[in-house]
PDB file of N, CA and C in Angstrom:
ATOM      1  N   UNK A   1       4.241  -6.890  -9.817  1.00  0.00           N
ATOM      2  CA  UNK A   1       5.351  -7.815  -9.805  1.00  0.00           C
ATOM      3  C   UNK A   1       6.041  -7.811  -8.437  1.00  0.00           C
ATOM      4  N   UNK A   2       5.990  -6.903  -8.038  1.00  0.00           N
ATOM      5  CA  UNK A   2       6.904  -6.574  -6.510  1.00  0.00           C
ATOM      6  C   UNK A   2       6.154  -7.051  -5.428  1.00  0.00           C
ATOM      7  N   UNK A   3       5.035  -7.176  -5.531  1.00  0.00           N
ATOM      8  CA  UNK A   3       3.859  -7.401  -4.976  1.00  0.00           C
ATOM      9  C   UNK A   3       3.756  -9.196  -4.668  1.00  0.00           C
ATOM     10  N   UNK A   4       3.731  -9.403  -6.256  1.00  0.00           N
ATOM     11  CA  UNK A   4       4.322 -11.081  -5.683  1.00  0.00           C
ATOM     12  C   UNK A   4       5.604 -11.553  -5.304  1.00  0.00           C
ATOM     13  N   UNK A   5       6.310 -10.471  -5.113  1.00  0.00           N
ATOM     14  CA  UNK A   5       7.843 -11.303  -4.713  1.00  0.00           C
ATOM     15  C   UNK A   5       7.971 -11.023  -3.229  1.00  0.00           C
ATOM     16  N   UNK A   6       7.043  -9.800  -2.597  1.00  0.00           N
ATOM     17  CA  UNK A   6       7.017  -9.488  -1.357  1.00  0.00           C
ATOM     18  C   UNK A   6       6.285 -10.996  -0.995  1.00  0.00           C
ATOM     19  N   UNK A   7       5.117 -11.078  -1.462  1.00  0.00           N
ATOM     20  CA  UNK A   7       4.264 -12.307  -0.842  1.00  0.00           C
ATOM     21  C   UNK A   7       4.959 -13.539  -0.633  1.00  0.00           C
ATOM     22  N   UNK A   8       5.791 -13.680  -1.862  1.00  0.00           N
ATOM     23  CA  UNK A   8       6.585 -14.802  -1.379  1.00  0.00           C
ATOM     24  C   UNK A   8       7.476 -15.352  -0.404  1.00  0.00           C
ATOM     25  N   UNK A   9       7.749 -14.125  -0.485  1.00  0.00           N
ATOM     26  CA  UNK A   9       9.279 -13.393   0.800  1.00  0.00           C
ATOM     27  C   UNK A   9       8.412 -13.730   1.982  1.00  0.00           C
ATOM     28  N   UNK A  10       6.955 -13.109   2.010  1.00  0.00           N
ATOM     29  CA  UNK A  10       6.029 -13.617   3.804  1.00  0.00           C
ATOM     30  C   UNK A  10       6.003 -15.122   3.451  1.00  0.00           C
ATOM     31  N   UNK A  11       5.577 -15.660   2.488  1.00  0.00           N
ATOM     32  CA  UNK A  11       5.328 -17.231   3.018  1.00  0.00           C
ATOM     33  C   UNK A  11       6.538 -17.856   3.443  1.00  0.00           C
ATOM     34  N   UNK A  12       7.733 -17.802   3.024  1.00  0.00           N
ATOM     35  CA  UNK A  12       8.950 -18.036   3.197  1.00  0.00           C
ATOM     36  C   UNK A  12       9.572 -17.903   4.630  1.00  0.00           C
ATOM     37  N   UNK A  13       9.287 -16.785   4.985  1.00  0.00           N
ATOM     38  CA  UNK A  13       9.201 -16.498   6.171  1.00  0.00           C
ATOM     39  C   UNK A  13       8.569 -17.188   7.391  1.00  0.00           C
ATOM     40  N   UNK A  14       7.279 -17.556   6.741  1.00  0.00           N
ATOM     41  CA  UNK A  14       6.476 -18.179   7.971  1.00  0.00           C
ATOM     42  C   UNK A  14       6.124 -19.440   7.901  1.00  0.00           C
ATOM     43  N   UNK A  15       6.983 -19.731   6.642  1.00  0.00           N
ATOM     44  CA  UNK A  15       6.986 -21.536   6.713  1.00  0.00           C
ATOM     45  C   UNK A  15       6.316 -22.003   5.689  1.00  0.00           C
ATOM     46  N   UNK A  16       5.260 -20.868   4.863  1.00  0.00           N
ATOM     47  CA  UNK A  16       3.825 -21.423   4.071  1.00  0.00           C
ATOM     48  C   UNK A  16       4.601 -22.321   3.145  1.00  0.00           C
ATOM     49  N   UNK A  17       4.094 -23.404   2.405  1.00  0.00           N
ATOM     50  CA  UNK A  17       4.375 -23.748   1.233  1.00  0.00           C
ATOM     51  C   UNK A  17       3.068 -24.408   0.309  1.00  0.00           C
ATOM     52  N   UNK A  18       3.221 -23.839  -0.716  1.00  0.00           N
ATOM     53  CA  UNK A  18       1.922 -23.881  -1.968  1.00  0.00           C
ATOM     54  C   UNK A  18       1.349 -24.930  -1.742  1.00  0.00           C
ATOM     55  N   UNK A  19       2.387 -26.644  -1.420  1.00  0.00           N
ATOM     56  CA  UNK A  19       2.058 -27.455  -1.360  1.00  0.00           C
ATOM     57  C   UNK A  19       1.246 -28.102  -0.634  1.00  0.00           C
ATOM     58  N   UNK A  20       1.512 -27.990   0.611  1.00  0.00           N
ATOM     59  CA  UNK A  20       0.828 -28.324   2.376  1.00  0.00           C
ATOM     60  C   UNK A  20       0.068 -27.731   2.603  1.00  0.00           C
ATOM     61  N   UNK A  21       0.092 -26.061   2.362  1.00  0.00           N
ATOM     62  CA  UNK A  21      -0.679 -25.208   3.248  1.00  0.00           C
ATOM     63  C   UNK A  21      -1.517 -24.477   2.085  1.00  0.00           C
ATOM     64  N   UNK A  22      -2.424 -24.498   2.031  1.00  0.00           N
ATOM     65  CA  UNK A  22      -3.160 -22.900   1.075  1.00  0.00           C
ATOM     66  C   UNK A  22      -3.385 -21.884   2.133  1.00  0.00           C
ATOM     67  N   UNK A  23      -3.243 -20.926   1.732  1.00  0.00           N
ATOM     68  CA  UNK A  23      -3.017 -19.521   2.031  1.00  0.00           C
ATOM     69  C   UNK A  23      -3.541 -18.268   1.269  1.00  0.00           C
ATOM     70  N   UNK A  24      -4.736 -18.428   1.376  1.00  0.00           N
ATOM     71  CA  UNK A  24      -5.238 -16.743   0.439  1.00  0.00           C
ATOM     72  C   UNK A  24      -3.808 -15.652   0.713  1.00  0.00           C
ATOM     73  N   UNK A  25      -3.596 -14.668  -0.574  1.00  0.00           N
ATOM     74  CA  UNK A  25      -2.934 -13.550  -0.067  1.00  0.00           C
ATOM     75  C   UNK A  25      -3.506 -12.557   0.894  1.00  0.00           C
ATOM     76  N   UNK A  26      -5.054 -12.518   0.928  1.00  0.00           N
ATOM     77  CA  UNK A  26      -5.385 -11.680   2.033  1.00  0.00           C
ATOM     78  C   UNK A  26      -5.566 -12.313   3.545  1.00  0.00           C
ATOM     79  N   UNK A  27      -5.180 -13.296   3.378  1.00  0.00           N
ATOM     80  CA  UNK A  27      -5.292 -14.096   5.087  1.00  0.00           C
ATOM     81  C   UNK A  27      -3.323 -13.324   5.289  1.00  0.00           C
ATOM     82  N   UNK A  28      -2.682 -14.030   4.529  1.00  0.00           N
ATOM     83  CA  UNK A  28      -1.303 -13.916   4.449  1.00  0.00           C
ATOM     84  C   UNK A  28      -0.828 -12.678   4.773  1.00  0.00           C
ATOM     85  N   UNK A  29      -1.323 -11.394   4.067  1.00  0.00           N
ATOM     86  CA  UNK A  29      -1.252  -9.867   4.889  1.00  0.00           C
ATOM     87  C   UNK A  29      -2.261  -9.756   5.747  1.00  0.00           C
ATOM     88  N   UNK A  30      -2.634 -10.483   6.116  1.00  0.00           N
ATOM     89  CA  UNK A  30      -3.645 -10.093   7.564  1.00  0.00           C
ATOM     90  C   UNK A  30      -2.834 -10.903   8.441  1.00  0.00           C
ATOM     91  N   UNK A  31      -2.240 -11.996   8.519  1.00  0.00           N
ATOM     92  CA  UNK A  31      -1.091 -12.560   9.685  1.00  0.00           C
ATOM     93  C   UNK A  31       0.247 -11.862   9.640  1.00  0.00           C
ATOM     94  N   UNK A  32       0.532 -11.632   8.760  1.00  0.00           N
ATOM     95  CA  UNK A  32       1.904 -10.720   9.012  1.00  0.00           C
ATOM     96  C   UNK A  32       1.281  -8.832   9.183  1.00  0.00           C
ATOM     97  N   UNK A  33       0.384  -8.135   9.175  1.00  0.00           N
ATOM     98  CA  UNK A  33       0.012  -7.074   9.373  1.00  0.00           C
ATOM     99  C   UNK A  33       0.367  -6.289   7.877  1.00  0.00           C
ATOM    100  N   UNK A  34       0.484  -6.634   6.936  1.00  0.00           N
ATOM    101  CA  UNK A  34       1.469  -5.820   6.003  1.00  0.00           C
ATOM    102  C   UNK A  34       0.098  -5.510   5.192  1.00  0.00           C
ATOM    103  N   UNK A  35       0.502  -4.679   4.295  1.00  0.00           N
ATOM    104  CA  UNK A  35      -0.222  -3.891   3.244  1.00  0.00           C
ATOM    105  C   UNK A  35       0.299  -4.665   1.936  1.00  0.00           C
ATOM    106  N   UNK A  36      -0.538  -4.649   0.421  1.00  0.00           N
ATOM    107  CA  UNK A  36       0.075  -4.939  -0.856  1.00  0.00           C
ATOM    108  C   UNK A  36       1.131  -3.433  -0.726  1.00  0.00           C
ATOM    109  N   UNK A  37       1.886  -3.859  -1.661  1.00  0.00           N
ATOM    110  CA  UNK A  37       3.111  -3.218  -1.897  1.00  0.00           C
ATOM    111  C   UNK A  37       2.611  -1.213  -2.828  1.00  0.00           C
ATOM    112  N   UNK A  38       1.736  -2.434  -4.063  1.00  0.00           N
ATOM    113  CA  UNK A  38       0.915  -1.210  -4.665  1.00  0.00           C
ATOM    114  C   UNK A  38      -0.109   0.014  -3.512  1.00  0.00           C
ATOM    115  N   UNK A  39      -0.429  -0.867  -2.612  1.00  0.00           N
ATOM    116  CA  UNK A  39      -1.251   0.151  -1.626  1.00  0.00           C
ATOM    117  C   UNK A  39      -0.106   1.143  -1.185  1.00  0.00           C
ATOM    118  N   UNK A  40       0.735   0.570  -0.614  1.00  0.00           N
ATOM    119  CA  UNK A  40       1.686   1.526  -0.166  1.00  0.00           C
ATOM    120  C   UNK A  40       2.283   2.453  -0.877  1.00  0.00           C
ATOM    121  N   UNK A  41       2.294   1.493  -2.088  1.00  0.00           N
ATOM    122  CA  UNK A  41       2.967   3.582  -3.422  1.00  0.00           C
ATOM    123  C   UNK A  41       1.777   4.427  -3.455  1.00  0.00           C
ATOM    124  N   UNK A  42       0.518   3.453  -3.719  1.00  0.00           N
ATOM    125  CA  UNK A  42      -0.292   4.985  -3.567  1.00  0.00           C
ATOM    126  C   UNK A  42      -0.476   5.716  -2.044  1.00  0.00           C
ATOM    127  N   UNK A  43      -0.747   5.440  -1.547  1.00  0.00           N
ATOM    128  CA  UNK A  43      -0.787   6.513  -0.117  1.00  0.00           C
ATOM    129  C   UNK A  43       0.321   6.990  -0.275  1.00  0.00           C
ATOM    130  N   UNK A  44       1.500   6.645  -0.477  1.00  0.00           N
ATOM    131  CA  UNK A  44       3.167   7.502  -0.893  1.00  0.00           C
ATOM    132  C   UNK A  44       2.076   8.761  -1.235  1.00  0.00           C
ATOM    133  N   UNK A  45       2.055   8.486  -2.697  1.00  0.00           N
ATOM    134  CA  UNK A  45       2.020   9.295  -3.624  1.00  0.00           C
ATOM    135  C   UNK A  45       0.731  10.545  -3.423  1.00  0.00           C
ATOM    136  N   UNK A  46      -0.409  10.123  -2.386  1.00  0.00           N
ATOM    137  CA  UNK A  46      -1.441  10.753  -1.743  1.00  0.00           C
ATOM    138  C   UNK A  46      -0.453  12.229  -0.972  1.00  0.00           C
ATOM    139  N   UNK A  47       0.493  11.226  -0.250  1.00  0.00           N
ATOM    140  CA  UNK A  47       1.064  12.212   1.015  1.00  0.00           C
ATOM    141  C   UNK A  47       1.966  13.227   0.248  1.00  0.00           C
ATOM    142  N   UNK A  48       2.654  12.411  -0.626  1.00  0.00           N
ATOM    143  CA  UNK A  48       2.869  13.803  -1.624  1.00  0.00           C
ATOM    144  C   UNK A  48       2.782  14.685  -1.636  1.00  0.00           C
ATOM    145  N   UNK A  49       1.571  14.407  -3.238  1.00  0.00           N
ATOM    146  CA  UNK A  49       0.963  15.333  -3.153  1.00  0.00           C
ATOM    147  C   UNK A  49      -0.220  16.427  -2.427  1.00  0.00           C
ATOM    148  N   UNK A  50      -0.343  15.762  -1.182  1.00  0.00           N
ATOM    149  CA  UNK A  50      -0.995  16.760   0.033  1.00  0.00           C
ATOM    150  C   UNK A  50       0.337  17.790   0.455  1.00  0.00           C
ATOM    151  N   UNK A  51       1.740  17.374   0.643  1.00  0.00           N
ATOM    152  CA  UNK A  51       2.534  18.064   0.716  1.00  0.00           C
ATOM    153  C   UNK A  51       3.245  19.095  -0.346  1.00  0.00           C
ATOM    154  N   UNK A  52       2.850  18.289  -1.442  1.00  0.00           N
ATOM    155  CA  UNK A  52       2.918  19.603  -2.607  1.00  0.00           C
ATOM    156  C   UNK A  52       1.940  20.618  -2.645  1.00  0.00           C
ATOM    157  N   UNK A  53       0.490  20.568  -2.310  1.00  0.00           N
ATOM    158  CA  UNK A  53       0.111  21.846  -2.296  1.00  0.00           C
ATOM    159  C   UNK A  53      -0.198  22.364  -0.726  1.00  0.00           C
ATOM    160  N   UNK A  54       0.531  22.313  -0.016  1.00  0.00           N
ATOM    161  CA  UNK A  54       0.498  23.241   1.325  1.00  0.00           C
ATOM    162  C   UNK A  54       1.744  24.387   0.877  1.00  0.00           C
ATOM    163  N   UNK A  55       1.336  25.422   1.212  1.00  0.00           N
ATOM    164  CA  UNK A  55       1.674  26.653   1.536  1.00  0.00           C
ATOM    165  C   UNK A  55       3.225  26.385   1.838  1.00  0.00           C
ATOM    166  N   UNK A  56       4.069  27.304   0.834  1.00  0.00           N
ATOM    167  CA  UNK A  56       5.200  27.133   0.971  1.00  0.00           C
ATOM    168  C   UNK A  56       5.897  27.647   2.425  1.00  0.00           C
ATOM    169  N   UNK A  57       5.204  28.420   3.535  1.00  0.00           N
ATOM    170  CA  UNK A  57       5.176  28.814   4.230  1.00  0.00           C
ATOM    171  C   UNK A  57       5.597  27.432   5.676  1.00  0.00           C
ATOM    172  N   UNK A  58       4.917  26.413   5.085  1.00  0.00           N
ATOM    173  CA  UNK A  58       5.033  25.650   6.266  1.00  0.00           C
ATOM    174  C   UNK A  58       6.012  24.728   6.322  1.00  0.00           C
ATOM    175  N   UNK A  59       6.488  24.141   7.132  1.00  0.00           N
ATOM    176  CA  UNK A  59       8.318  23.365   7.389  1.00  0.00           C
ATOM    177  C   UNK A  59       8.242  22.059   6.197  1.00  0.00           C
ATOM    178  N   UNK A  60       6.995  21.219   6.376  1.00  0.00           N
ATOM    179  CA  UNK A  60       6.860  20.024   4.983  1.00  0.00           C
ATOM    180  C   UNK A  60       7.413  20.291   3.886  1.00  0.00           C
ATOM    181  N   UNK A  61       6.814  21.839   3.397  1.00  0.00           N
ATOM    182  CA  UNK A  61       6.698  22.362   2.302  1.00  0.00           C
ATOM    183  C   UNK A  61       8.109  22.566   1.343  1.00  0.00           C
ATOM    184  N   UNK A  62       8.536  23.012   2.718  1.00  0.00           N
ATOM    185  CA  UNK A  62       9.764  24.200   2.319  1.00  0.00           C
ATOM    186  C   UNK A  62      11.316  22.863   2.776  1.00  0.00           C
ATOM    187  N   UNK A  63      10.706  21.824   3.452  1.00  0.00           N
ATOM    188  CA  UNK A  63      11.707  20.693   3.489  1.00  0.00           C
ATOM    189  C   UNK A  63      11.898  19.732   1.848  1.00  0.00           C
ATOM    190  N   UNK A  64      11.594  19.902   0.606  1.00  0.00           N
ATOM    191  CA  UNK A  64      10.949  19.920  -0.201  1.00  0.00           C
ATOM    192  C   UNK A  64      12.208  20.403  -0.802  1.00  0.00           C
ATOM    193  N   UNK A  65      12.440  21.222  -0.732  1.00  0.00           N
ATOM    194  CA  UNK A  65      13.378  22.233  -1.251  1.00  0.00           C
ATOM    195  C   UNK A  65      14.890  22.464  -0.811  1.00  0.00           C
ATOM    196  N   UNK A  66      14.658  21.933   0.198  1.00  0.00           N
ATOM    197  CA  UNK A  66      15.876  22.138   1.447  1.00  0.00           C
ATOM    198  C   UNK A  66      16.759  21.293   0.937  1.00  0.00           C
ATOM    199  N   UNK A  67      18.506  21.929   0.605  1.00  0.00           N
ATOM    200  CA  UNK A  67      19.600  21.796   0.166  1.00  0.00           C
ATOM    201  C   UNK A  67      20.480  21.140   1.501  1.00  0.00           C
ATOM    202  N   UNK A  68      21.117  20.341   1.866  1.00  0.00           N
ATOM    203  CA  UNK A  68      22.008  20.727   2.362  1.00  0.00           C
ATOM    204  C   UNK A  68      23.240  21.056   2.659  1.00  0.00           C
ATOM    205  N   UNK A  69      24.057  22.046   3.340  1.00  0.00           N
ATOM    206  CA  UNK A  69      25.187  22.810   3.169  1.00  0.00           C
ATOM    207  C   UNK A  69      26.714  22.001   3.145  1.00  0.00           C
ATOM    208  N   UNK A  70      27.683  22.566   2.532  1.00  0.00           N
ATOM    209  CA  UNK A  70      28.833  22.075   2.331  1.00  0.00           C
ATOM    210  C   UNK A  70      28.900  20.378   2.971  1.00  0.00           C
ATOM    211  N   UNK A  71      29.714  20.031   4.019  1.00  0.00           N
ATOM    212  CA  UNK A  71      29.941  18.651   4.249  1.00  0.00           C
ATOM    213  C   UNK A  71      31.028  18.017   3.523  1.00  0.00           C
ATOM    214  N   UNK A  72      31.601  17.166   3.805  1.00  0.00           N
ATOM    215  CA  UNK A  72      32.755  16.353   3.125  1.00  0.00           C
ATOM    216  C   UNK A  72      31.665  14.832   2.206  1.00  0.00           C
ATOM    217  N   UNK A  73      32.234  15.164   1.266  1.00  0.00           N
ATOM    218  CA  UNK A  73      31.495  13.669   0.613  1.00  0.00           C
ATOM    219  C   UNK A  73      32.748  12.561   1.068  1.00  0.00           C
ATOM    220  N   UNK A  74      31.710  11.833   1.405  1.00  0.00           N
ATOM    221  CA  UNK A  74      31.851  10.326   1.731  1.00  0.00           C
ATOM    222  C   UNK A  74      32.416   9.292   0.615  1.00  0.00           C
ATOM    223  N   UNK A  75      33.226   8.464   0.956  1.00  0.00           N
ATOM    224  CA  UNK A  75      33.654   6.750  -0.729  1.00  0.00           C
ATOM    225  C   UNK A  75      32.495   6.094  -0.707  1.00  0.00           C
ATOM    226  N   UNK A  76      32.535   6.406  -1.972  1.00  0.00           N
ATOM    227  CA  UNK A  76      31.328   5.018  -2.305  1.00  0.00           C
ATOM    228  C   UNK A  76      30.095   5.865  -2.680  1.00  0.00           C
ATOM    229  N   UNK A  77      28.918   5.223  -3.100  1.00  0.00           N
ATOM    230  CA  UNK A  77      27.556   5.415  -3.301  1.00  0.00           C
ATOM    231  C   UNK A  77      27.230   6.756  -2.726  1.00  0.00           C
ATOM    232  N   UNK A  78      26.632   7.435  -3.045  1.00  0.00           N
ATOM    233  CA  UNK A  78      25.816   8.492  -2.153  1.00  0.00           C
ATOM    234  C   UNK A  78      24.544   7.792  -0.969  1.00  0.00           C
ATOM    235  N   UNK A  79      24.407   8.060  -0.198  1.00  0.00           N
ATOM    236  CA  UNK A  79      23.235   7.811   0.699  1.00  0.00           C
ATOM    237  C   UNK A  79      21.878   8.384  -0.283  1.00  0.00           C
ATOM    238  N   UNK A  80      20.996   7.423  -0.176  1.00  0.00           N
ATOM    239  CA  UNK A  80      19.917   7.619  -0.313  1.00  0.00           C
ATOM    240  C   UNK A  80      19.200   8.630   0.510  1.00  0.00           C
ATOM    241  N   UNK A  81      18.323   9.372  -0.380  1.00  0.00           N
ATOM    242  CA  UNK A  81      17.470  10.171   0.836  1.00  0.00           C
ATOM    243  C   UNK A  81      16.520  10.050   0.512  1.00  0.00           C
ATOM    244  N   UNK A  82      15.217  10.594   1.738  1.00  0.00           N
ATOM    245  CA  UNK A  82      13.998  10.475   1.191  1.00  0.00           C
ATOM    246  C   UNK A  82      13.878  11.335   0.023  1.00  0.00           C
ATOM    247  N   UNK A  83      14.504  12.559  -0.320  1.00  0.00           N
ATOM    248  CA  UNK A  83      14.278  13.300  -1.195  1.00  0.00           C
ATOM    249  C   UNK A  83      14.283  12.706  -2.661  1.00  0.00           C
ATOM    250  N   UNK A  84      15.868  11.358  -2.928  1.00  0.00           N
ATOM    251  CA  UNK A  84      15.701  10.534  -3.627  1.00  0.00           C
ATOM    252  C   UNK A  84      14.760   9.512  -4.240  1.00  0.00           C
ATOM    253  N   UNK A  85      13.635   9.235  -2.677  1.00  0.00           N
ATOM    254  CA  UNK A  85      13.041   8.651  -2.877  1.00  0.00           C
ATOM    255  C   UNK A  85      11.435   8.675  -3.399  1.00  0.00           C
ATOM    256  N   UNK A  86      11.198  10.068  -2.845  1.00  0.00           N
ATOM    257  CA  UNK A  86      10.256  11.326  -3.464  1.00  0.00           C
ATOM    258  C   UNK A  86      10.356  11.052  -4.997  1.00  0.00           C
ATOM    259  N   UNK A  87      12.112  11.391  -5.191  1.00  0.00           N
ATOM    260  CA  UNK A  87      12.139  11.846  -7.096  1.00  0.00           C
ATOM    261  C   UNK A  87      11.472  10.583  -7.877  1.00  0.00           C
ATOM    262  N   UNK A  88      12.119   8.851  -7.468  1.00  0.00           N
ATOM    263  CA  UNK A  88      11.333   8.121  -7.806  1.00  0.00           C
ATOM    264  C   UNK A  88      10.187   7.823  -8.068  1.00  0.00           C
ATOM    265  N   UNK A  89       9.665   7.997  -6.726  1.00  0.00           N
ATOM    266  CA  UNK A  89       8.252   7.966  -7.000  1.00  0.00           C
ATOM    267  C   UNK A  89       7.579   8.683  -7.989  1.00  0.00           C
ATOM    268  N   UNK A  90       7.776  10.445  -8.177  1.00  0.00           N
ATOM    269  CA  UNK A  90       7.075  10.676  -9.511  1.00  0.00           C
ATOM    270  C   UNK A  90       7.631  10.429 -10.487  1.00  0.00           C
ATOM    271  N   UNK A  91       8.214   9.702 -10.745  1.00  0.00           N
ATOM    272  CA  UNK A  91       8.888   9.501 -12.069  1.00  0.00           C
ATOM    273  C   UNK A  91       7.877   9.066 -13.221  1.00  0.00           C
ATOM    274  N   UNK A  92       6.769   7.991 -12.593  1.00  0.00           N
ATOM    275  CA  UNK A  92       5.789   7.594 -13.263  1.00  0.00           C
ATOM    276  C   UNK A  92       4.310   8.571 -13.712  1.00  0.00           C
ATOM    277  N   UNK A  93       4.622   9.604 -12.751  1.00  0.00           N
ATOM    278  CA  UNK A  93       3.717  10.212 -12.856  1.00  0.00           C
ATOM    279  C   UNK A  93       4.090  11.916 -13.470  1.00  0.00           C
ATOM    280  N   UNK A  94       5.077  12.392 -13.375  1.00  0.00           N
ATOM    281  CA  UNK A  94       5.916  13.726 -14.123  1.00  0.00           C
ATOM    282  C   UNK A  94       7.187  13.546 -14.403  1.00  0.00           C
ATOM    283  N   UNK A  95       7.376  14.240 -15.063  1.00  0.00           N
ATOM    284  CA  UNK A  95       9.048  14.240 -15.647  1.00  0.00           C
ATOM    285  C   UNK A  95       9.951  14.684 -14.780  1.00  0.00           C
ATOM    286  N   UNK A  96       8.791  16.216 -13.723  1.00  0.00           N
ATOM    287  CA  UNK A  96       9.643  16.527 -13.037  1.00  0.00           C
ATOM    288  C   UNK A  96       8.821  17.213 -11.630  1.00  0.00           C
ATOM    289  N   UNK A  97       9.959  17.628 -10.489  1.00  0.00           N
ATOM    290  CA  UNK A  97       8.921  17.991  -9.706  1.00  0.00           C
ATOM    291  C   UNK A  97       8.038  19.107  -9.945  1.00  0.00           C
ATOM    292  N   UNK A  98       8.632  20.234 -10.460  1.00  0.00           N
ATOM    293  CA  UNK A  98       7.454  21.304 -11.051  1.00  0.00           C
ATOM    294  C   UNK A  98       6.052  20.755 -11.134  1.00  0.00           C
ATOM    295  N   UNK A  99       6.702  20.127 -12.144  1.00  0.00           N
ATOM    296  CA  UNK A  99       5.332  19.516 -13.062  1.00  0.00           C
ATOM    297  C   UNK A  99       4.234  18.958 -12.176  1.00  0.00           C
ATOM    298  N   UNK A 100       4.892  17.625 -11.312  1.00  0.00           N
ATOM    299  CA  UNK A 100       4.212  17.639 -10.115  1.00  0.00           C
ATOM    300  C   UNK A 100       3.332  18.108  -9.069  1.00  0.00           C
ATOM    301  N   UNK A 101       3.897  19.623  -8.975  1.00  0.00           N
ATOM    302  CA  UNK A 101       3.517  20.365  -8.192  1.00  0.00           C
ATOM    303  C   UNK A 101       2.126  20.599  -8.666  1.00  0.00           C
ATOM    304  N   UNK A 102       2.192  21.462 -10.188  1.00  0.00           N
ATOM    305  CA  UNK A 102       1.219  21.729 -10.854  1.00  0.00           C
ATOM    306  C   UNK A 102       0.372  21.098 -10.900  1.00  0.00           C
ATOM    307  N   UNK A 103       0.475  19.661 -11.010  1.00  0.00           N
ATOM    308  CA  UNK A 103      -0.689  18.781 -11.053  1.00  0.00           C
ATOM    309  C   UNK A 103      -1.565  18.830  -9.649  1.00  0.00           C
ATOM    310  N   UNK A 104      -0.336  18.797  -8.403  1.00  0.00           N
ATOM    311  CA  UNK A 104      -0.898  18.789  -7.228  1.00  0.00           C
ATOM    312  C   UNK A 104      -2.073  19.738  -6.939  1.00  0.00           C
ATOM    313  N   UNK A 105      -1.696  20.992  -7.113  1.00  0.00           N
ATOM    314  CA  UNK A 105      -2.421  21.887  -7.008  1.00  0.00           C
ATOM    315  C   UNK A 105      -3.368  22.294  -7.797  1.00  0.00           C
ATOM    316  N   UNK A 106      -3.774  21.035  -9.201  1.00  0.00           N
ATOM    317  CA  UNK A 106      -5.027  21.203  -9.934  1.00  0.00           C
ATOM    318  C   UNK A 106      -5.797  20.754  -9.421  1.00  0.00           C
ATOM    319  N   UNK A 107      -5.714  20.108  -7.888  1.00  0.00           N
ATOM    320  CA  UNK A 107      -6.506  19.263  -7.284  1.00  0.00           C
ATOM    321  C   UNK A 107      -7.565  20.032  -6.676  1.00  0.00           C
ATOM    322  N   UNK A 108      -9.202  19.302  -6.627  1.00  0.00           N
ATOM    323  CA  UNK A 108      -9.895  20.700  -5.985  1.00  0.00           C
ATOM    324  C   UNK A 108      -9.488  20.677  -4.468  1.00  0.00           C
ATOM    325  N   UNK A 109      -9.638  21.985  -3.547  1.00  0.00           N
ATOM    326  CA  UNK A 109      -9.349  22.068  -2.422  1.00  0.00           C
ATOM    327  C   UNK A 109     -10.372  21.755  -1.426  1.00  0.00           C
ATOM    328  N   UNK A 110     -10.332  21.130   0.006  1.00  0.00           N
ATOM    329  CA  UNK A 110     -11.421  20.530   0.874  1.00  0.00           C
ATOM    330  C   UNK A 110     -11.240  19.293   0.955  1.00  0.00           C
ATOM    331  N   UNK A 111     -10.878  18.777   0.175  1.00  0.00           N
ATOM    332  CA  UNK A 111     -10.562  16.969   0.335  1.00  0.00           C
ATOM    333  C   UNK A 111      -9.696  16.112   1.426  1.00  0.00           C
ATOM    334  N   UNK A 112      -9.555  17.091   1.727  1.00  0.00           N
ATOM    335  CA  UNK A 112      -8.799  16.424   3.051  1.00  0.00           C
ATOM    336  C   UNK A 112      -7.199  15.944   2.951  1.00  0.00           C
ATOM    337  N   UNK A 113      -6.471  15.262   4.066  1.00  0.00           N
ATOM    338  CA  UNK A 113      -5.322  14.846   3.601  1.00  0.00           C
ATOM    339  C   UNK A 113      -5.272  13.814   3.323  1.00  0.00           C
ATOM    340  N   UNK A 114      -4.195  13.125   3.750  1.00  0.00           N
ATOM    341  CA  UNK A 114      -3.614  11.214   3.484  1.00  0.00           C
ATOM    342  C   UNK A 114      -4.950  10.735   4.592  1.00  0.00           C
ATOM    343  N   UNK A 115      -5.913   9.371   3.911  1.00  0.00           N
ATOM    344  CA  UNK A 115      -6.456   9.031   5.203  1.00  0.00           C
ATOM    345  C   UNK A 115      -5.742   7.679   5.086  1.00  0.00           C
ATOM    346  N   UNK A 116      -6.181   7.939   6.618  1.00  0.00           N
ATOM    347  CA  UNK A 116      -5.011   6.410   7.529  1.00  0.00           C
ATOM    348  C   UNK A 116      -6.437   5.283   7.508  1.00  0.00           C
ATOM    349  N   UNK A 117      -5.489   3.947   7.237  1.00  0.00           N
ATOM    350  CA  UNK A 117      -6.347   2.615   6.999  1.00  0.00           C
ATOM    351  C   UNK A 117      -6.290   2.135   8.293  1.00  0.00           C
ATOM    352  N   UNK A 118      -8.027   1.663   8.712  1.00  0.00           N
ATOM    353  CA  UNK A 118      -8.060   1.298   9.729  1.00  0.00           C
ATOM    354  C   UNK A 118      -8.727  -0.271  10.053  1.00  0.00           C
ATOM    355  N   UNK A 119      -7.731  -0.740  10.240  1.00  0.00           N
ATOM    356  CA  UNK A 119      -7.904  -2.227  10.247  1.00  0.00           C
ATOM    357  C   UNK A 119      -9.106  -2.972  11.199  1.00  0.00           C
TER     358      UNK A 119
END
């Protein structure tokens, strides 16, 4: 669904209209450079979980976890963080991050990390 409202948002943008112009969606993310929307949650969700099972030892890992200290809260909304945006993302996939983790690390090991798309 997000997927077609992004697409629309590019034709809109660049003038397309259903009527005048046809426009495959894959010509349409190949002139604006963009990815489907769904591609992009999964590689999210790849980098993840490559960062859920590295060694709590290393800065990714242990940023994961990382609180930060006192500060004055701000009016209004809280700021979003990526950490917020992490929790979202598994939402569909665990209840919680534990759980997450666990899954991460049922993964077999050798597979490599996030691979990058090369156009």
């Amino acid at each position: 669904m997000m997927d077609v409202f992004n697409r629309r948002c590019l034709r809109n943008i660049l003038g397309i209209s259903w009527k005048l112009d046809h426009t495959t969606n894959a010509d349409l993310l190949h002139r604006t450079g963009m990815m489907n929307l769904q591609d992009i949650m999964a590689d999210r969700r790849r980098f993840i979980g490559y960062i859920l099972r590295l060694p709590l030892s290393r800065p990714a890992s242990t940023a994961l976890q990382w609180i930060p200290e006192g500060g004055n809260k701000r009016k209004g909304r809280p700021k979003k963080t990526w950490q917020d945006t992490l929790r979202e993302d598994l939402l569909g996939i665990a209840d919680n991050c534990e759980e997450e983790a666990m899954i991460a690390n049922d993964r077999p090991t050798g597979t490599g990390g996030p691979k990058s798309k090369s156009k």
